[in-house]
Protein backbone atom coordinates (compact mmCIF):
# COMPACT_ATOMS: atom_id res chain seq x y z
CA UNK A 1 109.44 134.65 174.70
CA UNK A 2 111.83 136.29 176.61
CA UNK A 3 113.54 137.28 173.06
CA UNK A 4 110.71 139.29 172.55
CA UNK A 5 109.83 143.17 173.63
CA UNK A 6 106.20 143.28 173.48
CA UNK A 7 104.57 146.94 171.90
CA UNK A 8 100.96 146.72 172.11
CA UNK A 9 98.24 144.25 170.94
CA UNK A 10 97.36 144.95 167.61
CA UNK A 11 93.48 142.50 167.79
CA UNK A 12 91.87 140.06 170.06
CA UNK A 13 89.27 137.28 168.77
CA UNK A 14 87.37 134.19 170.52
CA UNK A 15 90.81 131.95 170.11
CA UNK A 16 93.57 133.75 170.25
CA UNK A 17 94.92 137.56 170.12
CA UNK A 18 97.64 139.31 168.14
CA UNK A 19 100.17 141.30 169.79
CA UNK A 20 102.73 143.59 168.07
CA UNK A 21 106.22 142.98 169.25
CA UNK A 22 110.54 143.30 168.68
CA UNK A 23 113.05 140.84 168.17
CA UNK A 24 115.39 141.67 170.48
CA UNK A 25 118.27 140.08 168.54
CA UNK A 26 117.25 141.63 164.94
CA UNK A 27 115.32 144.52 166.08
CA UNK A 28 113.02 143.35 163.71
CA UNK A 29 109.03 143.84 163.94
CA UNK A 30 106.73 140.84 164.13
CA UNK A 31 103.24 139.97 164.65
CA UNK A 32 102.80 137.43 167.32
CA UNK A 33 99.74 135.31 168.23
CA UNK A 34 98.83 134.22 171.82
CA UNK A 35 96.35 131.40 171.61
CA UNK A 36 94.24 131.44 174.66
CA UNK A 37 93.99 127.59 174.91
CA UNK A 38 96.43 125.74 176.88
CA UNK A 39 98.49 123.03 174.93
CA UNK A 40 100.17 120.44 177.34
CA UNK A 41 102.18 118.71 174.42
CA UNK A 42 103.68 119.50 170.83
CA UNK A 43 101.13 116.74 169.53
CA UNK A 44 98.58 118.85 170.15
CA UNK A 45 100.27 122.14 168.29
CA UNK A 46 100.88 119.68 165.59
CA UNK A 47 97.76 118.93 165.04
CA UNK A 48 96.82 122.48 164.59
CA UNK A 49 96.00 123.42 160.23
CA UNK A 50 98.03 126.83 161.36
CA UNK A 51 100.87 124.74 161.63
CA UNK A 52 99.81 122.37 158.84
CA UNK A 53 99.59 124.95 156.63
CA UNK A 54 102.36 127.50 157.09
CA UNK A 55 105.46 124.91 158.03
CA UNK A 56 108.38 123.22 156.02
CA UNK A 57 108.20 119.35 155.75
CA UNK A 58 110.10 118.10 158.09
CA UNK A 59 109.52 115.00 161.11
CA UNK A 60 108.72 116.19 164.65
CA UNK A 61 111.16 113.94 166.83
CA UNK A 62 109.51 110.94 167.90
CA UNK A 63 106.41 111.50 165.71
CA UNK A 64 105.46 110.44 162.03
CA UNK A 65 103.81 113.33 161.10
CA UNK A 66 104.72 115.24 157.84
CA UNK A 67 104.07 119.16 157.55
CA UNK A 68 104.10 121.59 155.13
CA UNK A 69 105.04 125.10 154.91
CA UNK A 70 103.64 127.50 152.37
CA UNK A 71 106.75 129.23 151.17
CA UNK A 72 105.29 132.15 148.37
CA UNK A 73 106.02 136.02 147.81
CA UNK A 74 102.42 135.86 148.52
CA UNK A 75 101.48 134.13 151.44
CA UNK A 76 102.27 135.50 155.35
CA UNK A 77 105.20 133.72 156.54
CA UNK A 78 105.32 131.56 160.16
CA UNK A 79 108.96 132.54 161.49
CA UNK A 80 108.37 130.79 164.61
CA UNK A 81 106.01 128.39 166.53
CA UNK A 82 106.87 128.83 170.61
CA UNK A 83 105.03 126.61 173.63
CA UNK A 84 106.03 127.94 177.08
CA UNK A 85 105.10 127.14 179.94
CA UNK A 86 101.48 125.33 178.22
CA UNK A 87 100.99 128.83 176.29
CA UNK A 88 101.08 128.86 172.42
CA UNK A 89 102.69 131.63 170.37
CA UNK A 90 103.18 131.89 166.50
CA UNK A 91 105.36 134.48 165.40
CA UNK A 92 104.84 135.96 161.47
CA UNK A 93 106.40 138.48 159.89
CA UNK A 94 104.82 142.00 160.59
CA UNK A 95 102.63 143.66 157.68
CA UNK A 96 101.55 147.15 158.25
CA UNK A 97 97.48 146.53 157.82
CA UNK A 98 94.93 144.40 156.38
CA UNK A 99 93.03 144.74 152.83
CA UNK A 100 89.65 146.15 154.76
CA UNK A 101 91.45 148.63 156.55
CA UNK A 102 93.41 149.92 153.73
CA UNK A 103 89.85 150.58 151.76
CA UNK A 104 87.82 152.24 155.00
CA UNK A 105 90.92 154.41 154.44
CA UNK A 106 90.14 155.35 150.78
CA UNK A 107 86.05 155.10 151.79
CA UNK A 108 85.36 159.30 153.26
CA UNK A 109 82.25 160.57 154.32
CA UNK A 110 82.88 163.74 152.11
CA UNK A 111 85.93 162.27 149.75
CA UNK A 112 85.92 158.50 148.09
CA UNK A 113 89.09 158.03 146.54
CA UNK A 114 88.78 154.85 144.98
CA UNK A 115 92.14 152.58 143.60
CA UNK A 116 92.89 153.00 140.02
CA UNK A 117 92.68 150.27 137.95
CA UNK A 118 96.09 149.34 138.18
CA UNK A 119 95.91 149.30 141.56
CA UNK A 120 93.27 146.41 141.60
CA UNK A 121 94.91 144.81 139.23
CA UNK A 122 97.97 144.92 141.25
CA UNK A 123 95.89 143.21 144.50
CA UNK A 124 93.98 141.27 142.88
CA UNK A 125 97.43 139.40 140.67
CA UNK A 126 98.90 138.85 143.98
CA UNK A 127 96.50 137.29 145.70
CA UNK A 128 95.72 134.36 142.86
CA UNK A 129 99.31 134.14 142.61
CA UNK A 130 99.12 133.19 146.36
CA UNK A 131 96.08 130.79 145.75
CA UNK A 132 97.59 129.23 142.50
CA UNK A 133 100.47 128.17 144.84
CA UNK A 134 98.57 127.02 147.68
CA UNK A 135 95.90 125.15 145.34
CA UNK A 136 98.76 123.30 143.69
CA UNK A 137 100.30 122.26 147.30
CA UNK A 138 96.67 121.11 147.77
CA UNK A 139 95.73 123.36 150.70
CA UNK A 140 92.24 125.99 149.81
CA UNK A 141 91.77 129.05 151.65
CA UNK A 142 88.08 128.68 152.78
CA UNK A 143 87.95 132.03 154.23
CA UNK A 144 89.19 134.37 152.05
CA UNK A 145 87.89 138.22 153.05
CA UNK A 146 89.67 141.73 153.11
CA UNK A 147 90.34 140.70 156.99
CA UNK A 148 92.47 138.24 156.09
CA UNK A 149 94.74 139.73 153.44
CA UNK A 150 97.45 141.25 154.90
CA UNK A 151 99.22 144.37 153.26
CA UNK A 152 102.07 146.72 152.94
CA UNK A 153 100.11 149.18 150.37
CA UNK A 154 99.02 147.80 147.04
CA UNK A 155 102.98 147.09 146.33
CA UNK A 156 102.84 143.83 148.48
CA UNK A 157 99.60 141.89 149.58
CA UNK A 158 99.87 138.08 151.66
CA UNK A 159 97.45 135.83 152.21
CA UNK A 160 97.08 135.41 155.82
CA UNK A 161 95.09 133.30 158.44
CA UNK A 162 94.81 129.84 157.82
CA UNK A 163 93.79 126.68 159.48
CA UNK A 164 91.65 128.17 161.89
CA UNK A 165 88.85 129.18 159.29
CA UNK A 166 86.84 126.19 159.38
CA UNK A 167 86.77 126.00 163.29
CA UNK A 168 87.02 130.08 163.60
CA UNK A 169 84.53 132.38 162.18
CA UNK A 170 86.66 135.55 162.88
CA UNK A 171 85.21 138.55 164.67
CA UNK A 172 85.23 141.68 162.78
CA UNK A 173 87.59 144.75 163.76
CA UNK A 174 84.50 146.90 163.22
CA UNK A 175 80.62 146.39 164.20
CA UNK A 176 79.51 147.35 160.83
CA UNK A 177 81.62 144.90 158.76
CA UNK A 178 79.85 141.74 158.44
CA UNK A 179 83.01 139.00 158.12
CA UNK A 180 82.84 135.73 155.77
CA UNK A 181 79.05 135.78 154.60
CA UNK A 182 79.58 138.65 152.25
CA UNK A 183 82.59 136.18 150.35
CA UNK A 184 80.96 132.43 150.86
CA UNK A 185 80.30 130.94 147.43
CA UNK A 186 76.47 129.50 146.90
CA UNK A 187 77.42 126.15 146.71
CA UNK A 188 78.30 127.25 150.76
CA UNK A 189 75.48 128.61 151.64
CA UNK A 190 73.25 126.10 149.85
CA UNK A 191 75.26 123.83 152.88
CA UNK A 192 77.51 121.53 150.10
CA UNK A 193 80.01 119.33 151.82
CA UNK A 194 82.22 118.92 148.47
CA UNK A 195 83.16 122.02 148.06
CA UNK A 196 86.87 122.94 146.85
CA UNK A 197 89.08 125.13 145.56
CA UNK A 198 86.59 127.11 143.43
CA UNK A 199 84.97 128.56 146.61
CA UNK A 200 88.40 130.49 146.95
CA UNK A 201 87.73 132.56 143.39
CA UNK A 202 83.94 133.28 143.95
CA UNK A 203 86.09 135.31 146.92
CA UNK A 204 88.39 136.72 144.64
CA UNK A 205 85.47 137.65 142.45
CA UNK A 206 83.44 139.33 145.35
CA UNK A 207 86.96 140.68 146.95
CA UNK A 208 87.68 142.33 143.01
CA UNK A 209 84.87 144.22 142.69
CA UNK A 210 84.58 145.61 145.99
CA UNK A 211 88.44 146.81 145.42
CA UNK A 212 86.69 148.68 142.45
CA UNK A 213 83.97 150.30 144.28
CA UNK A 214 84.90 150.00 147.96
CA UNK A 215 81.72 148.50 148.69
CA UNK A 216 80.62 144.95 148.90
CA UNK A 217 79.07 143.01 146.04
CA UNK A 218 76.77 140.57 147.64
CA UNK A 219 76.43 141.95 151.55
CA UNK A 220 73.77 139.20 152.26
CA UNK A 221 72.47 139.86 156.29
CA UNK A 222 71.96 136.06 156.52
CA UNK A 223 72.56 133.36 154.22
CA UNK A 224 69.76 133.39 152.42
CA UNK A 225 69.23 137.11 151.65
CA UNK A 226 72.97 136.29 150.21
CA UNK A 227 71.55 134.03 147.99
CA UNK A 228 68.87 136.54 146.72
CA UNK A 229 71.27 139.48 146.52
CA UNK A 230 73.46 136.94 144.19
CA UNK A 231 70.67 136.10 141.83
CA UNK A 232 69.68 139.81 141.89
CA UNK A 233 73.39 140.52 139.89
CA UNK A 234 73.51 137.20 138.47
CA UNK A 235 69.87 136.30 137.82
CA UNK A 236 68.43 132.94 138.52
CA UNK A 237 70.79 130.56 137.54
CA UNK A 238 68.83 127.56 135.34
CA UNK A 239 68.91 124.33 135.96
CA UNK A 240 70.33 123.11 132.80
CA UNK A 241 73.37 125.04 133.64
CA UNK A 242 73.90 124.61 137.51
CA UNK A 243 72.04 120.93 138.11
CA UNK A 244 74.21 120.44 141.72
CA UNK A 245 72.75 124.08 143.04
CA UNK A 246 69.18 122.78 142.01
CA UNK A 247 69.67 119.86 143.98
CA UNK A 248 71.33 121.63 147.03
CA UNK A 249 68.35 123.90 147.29
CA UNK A 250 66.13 121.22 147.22
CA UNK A 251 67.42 119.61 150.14
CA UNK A 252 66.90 122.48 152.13
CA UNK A 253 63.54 123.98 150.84
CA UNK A 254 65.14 126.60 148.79
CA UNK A 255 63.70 128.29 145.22
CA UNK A 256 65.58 130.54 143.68
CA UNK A 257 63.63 133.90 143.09
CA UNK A 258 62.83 134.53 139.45
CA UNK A 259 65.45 137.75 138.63
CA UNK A 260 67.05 138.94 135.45
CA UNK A 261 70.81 139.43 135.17
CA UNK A 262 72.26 143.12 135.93
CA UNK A 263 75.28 144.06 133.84
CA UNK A 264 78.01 143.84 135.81
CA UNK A 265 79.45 147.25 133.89
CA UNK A 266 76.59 149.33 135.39
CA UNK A 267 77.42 148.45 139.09
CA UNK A 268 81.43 148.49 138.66
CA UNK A 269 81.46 151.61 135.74
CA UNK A 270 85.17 152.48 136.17
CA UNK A 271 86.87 148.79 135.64
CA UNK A 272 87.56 147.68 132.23
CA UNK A 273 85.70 145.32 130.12
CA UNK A 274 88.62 143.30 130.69
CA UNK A 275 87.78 143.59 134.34
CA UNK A 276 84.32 143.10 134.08
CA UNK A 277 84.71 139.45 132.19
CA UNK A 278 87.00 138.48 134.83
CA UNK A 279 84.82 139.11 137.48
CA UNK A 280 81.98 137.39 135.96
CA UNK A 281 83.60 134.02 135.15
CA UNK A 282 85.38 133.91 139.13
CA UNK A 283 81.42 134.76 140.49
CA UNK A 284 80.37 132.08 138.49
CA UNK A 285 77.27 129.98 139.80
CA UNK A 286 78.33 126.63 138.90
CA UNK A 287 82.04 126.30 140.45
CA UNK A 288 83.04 124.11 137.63
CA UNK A 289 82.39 127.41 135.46
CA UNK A 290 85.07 129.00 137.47
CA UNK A 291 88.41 129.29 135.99
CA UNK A 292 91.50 128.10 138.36
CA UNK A 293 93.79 130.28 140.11
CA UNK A 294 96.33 129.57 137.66
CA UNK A 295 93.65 129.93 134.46
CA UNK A 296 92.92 133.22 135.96
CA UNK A 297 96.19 134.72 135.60
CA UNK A 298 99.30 133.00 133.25
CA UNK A 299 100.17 134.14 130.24
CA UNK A 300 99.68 130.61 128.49
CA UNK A 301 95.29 131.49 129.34
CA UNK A 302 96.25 134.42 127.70
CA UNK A 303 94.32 136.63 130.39
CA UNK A 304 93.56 139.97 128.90
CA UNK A 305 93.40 141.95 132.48
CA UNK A 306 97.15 140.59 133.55
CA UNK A 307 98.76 141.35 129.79
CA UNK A 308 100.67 144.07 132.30
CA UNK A 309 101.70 141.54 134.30
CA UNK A 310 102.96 138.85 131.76
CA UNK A 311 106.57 139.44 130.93
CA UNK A 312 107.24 140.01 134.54
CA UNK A 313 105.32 136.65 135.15
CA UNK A 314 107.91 134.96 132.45
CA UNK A 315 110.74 135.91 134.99
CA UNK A 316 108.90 134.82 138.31
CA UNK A 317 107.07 132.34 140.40
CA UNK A 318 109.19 128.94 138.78
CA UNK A 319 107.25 126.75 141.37
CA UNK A 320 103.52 128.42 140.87
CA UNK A 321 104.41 127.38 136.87
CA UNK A 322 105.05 124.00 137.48
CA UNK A 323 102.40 121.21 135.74
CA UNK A 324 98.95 122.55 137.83
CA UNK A 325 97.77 120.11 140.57
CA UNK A 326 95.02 122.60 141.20
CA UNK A 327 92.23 120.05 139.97
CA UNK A 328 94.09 116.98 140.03
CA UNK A 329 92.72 116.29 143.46
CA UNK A 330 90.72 119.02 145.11
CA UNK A 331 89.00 118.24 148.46
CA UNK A 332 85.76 117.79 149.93
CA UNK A 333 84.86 118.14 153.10
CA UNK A 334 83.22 115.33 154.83
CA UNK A 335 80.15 116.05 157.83
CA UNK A 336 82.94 115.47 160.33
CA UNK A 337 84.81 118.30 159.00
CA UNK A 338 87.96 116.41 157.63
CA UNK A 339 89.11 116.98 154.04
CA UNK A 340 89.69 113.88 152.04
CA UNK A 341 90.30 113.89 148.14
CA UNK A 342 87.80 114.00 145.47
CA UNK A 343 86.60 113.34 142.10
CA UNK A 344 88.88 115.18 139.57
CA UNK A 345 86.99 117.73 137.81
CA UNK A 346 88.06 120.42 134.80
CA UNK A 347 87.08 123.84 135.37
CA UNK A 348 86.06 125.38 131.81
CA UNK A 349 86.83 128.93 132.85
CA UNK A 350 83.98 130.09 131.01
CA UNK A 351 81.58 133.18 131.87
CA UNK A 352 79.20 132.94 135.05
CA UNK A 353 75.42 133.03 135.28
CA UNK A 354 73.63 134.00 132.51
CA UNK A 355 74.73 133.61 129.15
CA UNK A 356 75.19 138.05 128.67
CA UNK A 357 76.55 138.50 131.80
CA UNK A 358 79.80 137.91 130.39
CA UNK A 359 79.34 140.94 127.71
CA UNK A 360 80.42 143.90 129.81
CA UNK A 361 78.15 145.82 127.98
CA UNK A 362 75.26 143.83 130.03
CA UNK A 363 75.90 143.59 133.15
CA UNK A 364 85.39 143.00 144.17
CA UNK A 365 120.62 134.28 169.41
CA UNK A 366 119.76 130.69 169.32
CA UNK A 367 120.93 128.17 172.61
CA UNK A 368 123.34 126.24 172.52
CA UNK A 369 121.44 123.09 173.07
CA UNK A 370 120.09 123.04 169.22
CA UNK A 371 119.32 120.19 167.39
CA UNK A 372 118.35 120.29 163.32
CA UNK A 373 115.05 117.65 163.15
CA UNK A 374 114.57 118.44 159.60
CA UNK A 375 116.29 120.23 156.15
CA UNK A 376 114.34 121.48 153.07
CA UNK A 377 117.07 120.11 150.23
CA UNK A 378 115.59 122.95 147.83
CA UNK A 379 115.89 125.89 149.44
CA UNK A 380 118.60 124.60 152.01
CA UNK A 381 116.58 125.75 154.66
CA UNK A 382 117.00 123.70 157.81
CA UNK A 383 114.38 124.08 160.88
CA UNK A 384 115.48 123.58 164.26
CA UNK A 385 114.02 122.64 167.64
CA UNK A 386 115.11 124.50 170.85
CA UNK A 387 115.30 123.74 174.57
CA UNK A 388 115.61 127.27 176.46
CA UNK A 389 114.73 126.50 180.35
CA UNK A 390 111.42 125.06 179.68
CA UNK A 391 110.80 126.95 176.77
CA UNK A 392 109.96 124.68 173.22
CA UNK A 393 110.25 126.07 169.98
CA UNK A 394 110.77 125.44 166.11
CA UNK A 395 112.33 128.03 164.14
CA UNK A 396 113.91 128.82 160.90
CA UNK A 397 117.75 128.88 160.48
């Protein structure tokens, strides 16, 4: 680390805290995160989804092990992984704030300045860009919030903060923000353990129209009261349409409360019909109701919000346009936590809840001792292992 000038720390949580520091050698910024466990081998770092997630393939000297690195305009990129002496340190690129922060901002006590449409649009493109890439590399987010969208004003938005979302419930960088609940799809809270990809856009959904308003759409104080604040926008979903969240709230002693849909228009006035529709098919009850990442936003859905967005989507993103994988083979997560394949299903893409609620009208300087253990032949990109008196490391050439 000793490459590193340290600044200040920039957030501490129950794992791990985030420091901001400088390169040395490039003078560049970076975001840097201590974990507070000790880790006596690189099996165990391995092992980690951080590192699962966010790496290049590549083989990890005398180990088997394949990972994979998320490489998208839209997703936070690992520079560096770094165990020294038993401490573990992954080095990202440095973004300026997070989504939640950059809204407070905009939220006054005398003065609300809310995003203009574009704006959201903007956001909200980028981040199912992100998850359209990472859905087809068969990794979901599972804990999408503001917190974890990382920013550099509405221009350039990352997804940020994976792997440790399943073991991690993050703490909150203010008391009065309640993390996670206000995002988790119902097919969550109703305590499903084949959930998939879909759980991401409810997210998107709930993370859109709070962009709109700059308050949250569903902010549930406990799991259940989520549940009733959904079916108080949605209305009670029916049986005939949503069968699997029937049977999940059976197992638990659960009845939906008997509530009418609200048009979605009359809470979220200033977004667009276009808008509107969007956000009702991603809140969707039924997940299978949801549209894809991908769905959501290419020109070939011919998605009326992102016509803005569609010749410059002609030009970009080769690898997000590539034959969808999205729904090929989502995963489930078993009761031991693991995520195994399941069941292909087709997402229809059509409008959530009740059958209105779609009508808007009704209704958020390297060592010497270096030696390359594995090369990306796409992007010749090669990833390197160091030795620097004790220190271990894998970085990007």
């Amino acid at each position: 680390m000793y490459r590193y000038q340290f600044l200040r720390e920039l957030g501490d949580g129950t794992y791990g805290s985030v420091l901001l520091a400088l390169s040395i050698e490039t003078k560049e910024k970076v975001a840097i995160k201590k974990m507070k466990k000790k880790y006596y081998s690189w099996e165990e770092c391995l092992n980690l989804r951080e590192v699962k997630f966010t790496h290049h393939h590549f083989l990890f000297a005398s180990s088997s092990k394949t990972l994979k690195r998320l490489e998208h305009p839209s997703i936070i990129r690992l520079r560096e992984v770094i165990r020294e002496k038993d401490e573990l340190f992954f080095v990202f690129e440095y973004m300026k704030e997070n989504l939640y922060e950059m809204m407070k901002r905009r939220f006054g006590q005398t003065l609300t300045k809310l995003f203009p449409e574009d704006s959201v649009r903007k956001i909200t493109w980028q981040i199912l860009d992100g998850l359209a890439y990472m859905h087809k590399k068969g990794f979901f987010h599972r804990d999408l919030k503001p917190e974890n969208l990382l920013c550099n004003g509405t221009d350039t938005i990352k997804l940020a903060d994976f792997g440790l979302a399943r073991e991690i419930r993050s703490q909150p960088p203010y008391t009065d923000y309640v993390s996670t609940r206000w995002y988790r799809a119902p097919e969550v809270l109703l305590r499903s353990l084949k959930y998939n990809s879909p759980i991401d856009l409810f997210a998107v959904g709930c993370i859109m129209a709070e962009l709109y308003t700059l308050r949250p759409l569903f902010p549930g104080d406990s799991e259940i009261d989520m549940l009733y604040k959904i079916c108080s926008v949605l209305g009670t979903p029916s049986q005939k349409d949503w069968p699997e969240g029937y049977q999940l709230a059976g197992a638990m002693n659960f009845k939906f409360p008997k509530c009418s849909p609200v048009p979605l228009g009359n809470l979220i006035p200033n977004a667009s019909p276009e808008g509107i529709s969007l956000i009702c098919d991603l809140i969707s009850w039924n997940s299978q109701k949801r549209p894809t990442s991908r769905e959501a936003i290419y020109p070939a859905m011919k998605r009326a919000y992102f016509k803005p967005y569609h010749d410059s989507l002609r030009n970009m993103n080769q690898v997000a346009r590539e034959p969808d994988t999205e729904n090929v083979c989502p995963l489930e997560v078993t009761e031991s936590g693991e995520q195994v394949p399941a069941e292909s299903k087709k997402d229809s893409g059509r409008p959530c809840g009740q059958e209105s609620s779609g009508d808007p009208k009704k209704r958020p300087s390297l060592t010497k001792r270096k030696s390359t253990v594995g090369v990306d032949s796409t992007r010749k990109r090669s990833l390197a292992a160091r030795n620097d008196n004790g220190t271990f490391a894998f970085t990007y050439l």
